[in-house]
PDB file of N, CA and C in Angstrom:
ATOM      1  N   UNK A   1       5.849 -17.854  -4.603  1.00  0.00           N
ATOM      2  CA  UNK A   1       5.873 -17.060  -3.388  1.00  0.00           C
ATOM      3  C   UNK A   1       5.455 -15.629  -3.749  1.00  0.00           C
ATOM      4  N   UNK A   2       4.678 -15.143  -3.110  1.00  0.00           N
ATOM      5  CA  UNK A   2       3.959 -13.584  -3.248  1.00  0.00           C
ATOM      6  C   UNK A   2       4.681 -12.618  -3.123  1.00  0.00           C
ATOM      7  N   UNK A   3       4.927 -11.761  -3.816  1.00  0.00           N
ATOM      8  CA  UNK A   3       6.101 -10.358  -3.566  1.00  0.00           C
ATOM      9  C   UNK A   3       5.194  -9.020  -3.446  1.00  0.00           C
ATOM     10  N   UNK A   4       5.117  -8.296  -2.710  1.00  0.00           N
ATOM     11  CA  UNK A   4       4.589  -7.219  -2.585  1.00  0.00           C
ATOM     12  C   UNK A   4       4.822  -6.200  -3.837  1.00  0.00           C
ATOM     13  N   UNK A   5       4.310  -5.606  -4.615  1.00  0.00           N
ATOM     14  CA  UNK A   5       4.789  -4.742  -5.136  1.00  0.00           C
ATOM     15  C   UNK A   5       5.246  -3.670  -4.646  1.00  0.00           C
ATOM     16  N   UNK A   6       4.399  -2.836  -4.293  1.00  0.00           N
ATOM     17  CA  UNK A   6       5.439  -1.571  -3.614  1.00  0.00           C
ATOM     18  C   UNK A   6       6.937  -2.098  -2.682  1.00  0.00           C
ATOM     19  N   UNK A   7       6.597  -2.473  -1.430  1.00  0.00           N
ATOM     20  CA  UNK A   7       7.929  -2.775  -0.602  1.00  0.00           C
ATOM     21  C   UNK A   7       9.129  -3.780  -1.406  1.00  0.00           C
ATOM     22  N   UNK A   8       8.267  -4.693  -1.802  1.00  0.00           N
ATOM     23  CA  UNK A   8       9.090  -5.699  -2.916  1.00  0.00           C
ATOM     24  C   UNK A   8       9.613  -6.785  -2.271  1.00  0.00           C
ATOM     25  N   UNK A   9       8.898  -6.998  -0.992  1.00  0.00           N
ATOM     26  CA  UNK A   9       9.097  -8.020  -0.129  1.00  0.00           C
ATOM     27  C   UNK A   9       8.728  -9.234  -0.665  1.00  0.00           C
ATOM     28  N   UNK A  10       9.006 -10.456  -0.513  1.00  0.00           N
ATOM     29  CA  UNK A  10       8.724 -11.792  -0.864  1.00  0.00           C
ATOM     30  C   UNK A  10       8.273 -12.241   0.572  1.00  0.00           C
ATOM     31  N   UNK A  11       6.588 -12.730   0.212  1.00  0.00           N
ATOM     32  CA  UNK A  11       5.827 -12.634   1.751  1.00  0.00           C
ATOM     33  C   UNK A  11       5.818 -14.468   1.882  1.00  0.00           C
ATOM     34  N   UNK A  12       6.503 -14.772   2.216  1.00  0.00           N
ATOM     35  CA  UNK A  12       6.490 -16.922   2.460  1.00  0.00           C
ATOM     36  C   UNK A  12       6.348 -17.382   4.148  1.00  0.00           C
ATOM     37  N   UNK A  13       5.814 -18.612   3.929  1.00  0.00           N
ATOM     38  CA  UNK A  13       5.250 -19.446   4.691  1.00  0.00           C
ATOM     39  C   UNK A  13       4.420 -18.912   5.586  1.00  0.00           C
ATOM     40  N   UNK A  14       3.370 -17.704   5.283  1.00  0.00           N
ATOM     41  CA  UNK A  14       2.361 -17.295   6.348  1.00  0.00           C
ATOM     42  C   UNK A  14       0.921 -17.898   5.659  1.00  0.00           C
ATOM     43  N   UNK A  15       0.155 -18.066   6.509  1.00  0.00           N
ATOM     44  CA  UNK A  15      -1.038 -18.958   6.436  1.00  0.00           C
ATOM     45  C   UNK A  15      -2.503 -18.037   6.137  1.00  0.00           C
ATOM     46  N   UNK A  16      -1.738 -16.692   6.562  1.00  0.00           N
ATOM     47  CA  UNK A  16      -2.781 -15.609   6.873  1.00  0.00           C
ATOM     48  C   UNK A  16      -3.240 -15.038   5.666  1.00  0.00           C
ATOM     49  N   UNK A  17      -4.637 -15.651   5.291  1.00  0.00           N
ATOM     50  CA  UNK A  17      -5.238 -14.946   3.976  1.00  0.00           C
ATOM     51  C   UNK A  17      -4.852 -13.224   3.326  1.00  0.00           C
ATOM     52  N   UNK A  18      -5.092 -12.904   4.268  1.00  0.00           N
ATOM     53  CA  UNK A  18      -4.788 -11.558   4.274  1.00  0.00           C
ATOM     54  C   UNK A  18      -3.514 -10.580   4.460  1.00  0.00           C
ATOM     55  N   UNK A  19      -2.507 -11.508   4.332  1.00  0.00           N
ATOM     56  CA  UNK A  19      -1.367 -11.187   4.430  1.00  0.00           C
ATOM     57  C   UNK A  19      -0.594 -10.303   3.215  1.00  0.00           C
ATOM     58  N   UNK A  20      -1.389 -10.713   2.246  1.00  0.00           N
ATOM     59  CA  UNK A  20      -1.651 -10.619   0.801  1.00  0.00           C
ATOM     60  C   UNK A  20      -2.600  -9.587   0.501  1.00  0.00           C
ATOM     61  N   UNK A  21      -2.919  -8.624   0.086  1.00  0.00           N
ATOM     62  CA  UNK A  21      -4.463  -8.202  -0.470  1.00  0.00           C
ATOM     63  C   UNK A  21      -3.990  -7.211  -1.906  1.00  0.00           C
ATOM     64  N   UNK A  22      -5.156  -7.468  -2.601  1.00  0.00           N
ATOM     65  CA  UNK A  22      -5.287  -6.485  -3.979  1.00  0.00           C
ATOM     66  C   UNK A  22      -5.976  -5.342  -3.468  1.00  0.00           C
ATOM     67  N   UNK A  23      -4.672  -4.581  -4.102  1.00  0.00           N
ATOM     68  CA  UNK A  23      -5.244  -2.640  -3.641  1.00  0.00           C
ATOM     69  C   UNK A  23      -5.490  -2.038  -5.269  1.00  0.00           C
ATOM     70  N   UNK A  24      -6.688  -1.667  -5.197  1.00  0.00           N
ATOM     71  CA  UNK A  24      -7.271  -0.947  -6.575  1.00  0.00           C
ATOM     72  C   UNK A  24      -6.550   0.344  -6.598  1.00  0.00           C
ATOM     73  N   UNK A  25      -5.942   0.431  -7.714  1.00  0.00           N
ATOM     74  CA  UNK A  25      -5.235   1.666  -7.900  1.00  0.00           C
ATOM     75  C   UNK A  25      -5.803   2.935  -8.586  1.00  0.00           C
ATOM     76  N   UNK A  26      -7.281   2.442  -8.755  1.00  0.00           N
ATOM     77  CA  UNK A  26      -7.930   3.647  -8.825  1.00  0.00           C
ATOM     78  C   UNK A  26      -9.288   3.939  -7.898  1.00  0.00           C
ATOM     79  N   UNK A  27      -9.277   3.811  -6.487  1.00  0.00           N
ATOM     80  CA  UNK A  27     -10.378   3.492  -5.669  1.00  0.00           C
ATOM     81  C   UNK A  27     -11.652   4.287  -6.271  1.00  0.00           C
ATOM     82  N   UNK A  28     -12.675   3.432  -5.796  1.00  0.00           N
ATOM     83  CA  UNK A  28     -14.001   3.927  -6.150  1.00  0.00           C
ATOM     84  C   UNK A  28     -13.932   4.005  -7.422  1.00  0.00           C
ATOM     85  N   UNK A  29     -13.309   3.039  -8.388  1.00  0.00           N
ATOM     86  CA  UNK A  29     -13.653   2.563  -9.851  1.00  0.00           C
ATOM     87  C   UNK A  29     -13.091   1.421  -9.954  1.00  0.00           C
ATOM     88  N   UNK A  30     -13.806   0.691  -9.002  1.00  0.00           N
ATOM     89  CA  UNK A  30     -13.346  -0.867  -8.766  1.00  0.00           C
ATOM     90  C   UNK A  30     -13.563  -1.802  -9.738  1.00  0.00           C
ATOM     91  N   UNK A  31     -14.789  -1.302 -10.686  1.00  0.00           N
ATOM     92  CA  UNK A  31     -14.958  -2.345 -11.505  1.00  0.00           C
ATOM     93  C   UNK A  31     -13.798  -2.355 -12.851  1.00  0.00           C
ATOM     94  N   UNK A  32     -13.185  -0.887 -12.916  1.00  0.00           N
ATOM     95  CA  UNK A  32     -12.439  -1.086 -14.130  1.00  0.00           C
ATOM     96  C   UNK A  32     -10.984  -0.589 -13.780  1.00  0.00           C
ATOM     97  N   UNK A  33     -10.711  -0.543 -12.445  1.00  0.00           N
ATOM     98  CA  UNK A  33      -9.124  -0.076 -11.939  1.00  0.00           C
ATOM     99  C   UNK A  33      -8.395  -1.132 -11.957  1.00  0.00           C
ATOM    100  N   UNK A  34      -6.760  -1.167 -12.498  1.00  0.00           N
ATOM    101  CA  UNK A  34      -5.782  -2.070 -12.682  1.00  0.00           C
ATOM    102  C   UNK A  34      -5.760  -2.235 -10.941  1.00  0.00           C
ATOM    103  N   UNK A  35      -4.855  -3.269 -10.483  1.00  0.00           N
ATOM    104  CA  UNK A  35      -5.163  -3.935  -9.289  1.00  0.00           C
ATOM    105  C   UNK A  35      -3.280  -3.634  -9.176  1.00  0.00           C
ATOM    106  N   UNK A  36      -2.959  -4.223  -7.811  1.00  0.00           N
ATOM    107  CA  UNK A  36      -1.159  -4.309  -7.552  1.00  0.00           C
ATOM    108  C   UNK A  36      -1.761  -5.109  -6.477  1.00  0.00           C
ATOM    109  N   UNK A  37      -0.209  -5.840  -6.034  1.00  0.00           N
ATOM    110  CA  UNK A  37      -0.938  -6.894  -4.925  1.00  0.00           C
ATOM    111  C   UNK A  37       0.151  -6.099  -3.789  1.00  0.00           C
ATOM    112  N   UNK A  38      -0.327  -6.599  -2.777  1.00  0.00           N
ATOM    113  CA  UNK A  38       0.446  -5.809  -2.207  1.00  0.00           C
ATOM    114  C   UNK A  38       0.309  -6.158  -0.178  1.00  0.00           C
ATOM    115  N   UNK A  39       1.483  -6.328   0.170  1.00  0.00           N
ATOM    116  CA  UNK A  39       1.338  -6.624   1.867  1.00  0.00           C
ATOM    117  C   UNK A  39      -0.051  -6.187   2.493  1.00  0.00           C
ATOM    118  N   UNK A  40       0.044  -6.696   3.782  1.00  0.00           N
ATOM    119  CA  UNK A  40      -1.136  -6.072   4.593  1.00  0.00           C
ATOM    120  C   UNK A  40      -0.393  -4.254   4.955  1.00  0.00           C
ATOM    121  N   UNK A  41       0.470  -4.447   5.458  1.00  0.00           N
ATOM    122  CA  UNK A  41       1.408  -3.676   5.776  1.00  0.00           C
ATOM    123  C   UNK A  41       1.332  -2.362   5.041  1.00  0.00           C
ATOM    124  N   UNK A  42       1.800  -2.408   3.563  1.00  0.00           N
ATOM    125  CA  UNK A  42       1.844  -1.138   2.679  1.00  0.00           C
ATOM    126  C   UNK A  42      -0.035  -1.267   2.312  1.00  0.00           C
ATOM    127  N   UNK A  43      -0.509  -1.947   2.122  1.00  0.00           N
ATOM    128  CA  UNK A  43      -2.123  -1.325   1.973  1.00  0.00           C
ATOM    129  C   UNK A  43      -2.757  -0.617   2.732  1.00  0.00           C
ATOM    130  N   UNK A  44      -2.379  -0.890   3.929  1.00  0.00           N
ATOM    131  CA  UNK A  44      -3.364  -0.098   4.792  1.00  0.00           C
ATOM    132  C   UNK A  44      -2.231   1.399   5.026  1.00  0.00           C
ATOM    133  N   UNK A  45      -0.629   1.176   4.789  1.00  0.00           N
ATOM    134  CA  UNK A  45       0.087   2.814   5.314  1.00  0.00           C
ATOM    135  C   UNK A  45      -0.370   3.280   3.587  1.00  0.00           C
ATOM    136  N   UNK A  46      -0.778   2.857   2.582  1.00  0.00           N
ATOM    137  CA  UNK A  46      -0.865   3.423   1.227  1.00  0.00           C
ATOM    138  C   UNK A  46      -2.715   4.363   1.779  1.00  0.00           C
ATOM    139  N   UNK A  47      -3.405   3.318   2.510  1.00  0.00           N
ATOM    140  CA  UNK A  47      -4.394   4.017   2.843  1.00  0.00           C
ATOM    141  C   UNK A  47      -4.733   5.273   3.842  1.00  0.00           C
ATOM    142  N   UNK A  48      -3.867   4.846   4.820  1.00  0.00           N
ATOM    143  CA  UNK A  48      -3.286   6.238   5.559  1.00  0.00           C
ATOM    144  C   UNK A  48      -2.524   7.374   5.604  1.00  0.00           C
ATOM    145  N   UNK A  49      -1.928   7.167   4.407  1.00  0.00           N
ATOM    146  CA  UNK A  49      -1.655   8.613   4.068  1.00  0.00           C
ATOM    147  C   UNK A  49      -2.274   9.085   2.685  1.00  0.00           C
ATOM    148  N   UNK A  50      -2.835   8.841   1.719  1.00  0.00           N
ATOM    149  CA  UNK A  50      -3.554   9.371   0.803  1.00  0.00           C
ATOM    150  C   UNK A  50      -4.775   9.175   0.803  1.00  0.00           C
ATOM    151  N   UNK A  51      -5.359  10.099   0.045  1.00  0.00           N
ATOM    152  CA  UNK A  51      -6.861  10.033   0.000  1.00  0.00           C
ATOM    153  C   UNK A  51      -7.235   9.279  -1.342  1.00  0.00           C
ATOM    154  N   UNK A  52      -8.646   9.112  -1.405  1.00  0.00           N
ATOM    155  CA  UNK A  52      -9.087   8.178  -2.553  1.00  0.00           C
ATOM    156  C   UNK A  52      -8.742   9.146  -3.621  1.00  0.00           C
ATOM    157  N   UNK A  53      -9.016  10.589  -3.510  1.00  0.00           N
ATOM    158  CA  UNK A  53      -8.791  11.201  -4.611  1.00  0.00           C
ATOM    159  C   UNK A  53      -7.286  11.596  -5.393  1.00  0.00           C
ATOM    160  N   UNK A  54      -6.875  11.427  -4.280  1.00  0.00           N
ATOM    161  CA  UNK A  54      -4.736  11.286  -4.200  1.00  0.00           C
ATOM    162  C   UNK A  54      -4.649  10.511  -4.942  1.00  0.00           C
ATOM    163  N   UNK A  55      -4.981   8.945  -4.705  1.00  0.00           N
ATOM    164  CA  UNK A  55      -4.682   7.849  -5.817  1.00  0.00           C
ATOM    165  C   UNK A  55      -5.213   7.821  -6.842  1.00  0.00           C
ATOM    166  N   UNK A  56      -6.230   8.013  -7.203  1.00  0.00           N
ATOM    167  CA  UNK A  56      -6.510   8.454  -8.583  1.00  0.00           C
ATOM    168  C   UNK A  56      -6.292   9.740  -9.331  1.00  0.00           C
ATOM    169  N   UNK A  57      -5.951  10.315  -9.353  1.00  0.00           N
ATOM    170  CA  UNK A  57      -5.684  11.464  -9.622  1.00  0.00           C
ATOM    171  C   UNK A  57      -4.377  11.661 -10.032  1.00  0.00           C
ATOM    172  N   UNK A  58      -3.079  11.149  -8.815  1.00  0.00           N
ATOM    173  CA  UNK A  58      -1.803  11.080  -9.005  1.00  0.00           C
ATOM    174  C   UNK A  58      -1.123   9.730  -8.757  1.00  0.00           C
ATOM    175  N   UNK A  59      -1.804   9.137  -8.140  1.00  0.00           N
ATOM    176  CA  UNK A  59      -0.809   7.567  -7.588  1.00  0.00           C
ATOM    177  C   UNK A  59      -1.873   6.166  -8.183  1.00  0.00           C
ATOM    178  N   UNK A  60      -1.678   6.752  -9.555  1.00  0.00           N
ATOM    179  CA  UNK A  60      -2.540   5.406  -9.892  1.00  0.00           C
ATOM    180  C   UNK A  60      -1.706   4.403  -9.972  1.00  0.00           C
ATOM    181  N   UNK A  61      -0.289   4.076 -10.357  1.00  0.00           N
ATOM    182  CA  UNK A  61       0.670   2.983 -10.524  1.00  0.00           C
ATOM    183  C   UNK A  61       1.663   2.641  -9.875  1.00  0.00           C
ATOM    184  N   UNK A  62       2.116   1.381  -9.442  1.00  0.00           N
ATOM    185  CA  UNK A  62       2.784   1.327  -8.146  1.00  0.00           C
ATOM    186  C   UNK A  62       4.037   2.226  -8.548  1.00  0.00           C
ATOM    187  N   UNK A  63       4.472   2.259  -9.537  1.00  0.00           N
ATOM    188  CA  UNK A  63       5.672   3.311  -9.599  1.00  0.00           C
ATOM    189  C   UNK A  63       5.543   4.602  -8.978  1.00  0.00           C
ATOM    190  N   UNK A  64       4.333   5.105  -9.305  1.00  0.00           N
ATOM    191  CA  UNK A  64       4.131   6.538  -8.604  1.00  0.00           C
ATOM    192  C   UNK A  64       4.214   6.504  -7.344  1.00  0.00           C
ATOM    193  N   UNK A  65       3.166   5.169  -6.569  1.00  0.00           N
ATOM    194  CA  UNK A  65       3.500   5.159  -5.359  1.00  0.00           C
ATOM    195  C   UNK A  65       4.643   5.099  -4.598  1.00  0.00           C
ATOM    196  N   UNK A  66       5.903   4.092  -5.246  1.00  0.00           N
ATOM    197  CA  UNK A  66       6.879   3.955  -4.458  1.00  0.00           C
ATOM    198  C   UNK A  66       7.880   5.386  -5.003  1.00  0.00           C
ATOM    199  N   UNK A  67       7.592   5.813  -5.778  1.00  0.00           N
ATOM    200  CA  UNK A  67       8.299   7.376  -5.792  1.00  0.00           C
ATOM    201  C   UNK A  67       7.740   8.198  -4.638  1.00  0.00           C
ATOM    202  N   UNK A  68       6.387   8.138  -3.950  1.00  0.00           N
ATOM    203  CA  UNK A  68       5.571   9.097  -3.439  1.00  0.00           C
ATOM    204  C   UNK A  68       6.640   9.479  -1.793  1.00  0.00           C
ATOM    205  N   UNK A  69       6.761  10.536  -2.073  1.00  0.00           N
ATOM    206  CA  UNK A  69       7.573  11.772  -0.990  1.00  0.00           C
ATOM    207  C   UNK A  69       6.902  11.191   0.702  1.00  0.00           C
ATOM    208  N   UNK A  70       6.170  10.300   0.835  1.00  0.00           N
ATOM    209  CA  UNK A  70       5.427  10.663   1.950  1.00  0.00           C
ATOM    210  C   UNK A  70       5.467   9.120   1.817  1.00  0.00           C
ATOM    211  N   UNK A  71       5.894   7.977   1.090  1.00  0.00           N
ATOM    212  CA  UNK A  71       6.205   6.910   1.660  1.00  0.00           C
ATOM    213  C   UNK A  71       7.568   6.143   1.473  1.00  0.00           C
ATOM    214  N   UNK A  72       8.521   7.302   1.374  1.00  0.00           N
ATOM    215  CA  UNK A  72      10.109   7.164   1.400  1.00  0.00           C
ATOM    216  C   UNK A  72      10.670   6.383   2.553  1.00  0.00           C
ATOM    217  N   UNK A  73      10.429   7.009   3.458  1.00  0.00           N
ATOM    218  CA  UNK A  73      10.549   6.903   5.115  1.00  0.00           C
ATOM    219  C   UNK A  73      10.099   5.223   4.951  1.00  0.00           C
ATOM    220  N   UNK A  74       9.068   5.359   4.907  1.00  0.00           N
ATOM    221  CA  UNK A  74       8.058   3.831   5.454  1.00  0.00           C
ATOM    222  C   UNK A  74       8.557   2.595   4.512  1.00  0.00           C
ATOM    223  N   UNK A  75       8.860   3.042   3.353  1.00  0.00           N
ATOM    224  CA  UNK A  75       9.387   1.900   2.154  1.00  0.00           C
ATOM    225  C   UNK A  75      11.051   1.240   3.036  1.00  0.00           C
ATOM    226  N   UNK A  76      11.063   2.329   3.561  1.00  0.00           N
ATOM    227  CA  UNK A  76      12.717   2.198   3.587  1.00  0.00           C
ATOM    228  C   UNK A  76      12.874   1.755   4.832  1.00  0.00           C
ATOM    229  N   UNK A  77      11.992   1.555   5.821  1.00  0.00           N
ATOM    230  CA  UNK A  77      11.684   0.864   6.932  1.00  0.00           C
ATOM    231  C   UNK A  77      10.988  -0.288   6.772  1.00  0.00           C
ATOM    232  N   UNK A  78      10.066  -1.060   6.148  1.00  0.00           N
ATOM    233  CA  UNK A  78       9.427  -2.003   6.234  1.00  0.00           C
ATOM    234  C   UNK A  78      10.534  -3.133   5.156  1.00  0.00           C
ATOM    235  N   UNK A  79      11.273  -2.781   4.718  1.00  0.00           N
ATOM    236  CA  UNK A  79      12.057  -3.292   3.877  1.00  0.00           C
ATOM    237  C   UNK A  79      12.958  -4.368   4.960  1.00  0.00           C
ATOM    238  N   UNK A  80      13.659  -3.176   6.202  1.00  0.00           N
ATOM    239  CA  UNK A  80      14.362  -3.889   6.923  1.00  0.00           C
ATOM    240  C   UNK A  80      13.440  -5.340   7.873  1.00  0.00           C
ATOM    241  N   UNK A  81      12.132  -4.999   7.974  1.00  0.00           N
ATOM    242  CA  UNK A  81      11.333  -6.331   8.752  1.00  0.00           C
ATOM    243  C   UNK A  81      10.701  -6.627   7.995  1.00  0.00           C
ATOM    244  N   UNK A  82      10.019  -8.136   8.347  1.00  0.00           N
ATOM    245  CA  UNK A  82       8.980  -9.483   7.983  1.00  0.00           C
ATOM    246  C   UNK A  82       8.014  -9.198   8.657  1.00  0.00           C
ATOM    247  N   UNK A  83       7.520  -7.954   9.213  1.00  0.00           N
ATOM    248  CA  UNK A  83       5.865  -7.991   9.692  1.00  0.00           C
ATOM    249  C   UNK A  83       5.262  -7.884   8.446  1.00  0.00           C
ATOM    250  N   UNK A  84       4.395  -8.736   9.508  1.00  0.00           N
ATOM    251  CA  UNK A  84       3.048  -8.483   8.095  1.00  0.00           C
ATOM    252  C   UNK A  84       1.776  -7.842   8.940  1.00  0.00           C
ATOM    253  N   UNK A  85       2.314  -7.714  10.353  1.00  0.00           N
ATOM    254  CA  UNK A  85       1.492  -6.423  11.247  1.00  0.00           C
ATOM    255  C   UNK A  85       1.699  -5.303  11.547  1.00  0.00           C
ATOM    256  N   UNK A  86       1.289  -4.436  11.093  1.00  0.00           N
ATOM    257  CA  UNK A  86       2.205  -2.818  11.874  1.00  0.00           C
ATOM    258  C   UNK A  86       0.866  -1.923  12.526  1.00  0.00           C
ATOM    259  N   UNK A  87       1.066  -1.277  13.135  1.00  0.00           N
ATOM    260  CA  UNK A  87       0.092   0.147  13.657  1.00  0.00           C
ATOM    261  C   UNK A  87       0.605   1.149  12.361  1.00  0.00           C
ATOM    262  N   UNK A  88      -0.848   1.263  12.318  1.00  0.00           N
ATOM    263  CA  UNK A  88      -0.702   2.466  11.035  1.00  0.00           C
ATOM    264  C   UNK A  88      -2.066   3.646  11.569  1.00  0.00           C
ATOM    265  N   UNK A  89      -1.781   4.741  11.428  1.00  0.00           N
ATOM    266  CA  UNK A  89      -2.392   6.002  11.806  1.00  0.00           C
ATOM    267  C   UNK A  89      -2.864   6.563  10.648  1.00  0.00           C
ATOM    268  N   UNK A  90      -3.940   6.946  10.713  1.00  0.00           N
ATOM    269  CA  UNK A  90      -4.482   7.868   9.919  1.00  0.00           C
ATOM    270  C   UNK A  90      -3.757   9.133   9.644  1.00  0.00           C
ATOM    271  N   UNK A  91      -3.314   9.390   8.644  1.00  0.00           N
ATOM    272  CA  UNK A  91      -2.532  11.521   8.906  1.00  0.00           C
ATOM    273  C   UNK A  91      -3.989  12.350   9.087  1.00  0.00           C
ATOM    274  N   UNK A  92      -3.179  13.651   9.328  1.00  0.00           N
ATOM    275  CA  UNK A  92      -3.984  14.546   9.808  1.00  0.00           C
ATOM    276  C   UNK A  92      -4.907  15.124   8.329  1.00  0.00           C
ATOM    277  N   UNK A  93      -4.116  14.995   7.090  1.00  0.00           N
ATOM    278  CA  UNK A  93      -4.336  15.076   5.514  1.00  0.00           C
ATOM    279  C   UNK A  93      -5.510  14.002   4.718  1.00  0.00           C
ATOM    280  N   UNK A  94      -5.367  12.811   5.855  1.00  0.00           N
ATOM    281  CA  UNK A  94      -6.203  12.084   5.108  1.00  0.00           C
ATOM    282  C   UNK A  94      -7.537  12.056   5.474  1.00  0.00           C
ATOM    283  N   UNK A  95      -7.562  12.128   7.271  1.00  0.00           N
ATOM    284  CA  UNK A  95      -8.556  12.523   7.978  1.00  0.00           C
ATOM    285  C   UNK A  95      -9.121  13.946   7.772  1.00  0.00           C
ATOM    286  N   UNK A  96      -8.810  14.939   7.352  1.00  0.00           N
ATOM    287  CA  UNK A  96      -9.289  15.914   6.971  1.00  0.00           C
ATOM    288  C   UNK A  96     -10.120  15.814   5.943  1.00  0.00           C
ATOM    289  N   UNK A  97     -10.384  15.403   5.032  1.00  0.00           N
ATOM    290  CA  UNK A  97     -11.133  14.916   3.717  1.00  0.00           C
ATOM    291  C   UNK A  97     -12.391  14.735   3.941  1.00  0.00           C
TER     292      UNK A  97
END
């Protein structure tokens, strides 16, 4: 059964390919960045609030990430539910870039 790394959820009996996805932890050095697997859920809020240069730079390992000040809140909420859908927003920090 698949466990998210960051949230640390155990993701079972969904059918949905993508429920699952590998997030490169050093974007835009795909060919040689260590990988984390990780919900639909925390990939895309890991993508909405940092920039490509954020994660490489400072959040290359899921440890850093789940320390990261700006996904305290969200870790500590997605923990309590089994979506594997959420609305996720762009910040105003990431869209600025």
């Amino acid at each position: 059964m698949p466990t998210c790394e960051l949230c640390r959820r155990r993701i079972q009996g969904v059918r949905d390919p993508q429920a699952i996805q590998t997030h490169h932890l050093r974007p835009e050095e795909r060919k040689t960045s260590p990988t984390a697997t990780l919900c639909r859920p925390c990939h895309d809020q890991v993508h909405a609030l940092f920039t490509n240069e954020e994660l490489r730079e400072s959040f290359d390992t899921v440890a850093a990430l789940r320390e990261a000040d700006r996904l305290q809140d969200y870790i500590a909420w997605i923990r309590t539910t089994d979506k594997l859908r959420i609305e996720t927003r762009t910040s105003d920090h990431v869209r600025g870039r």
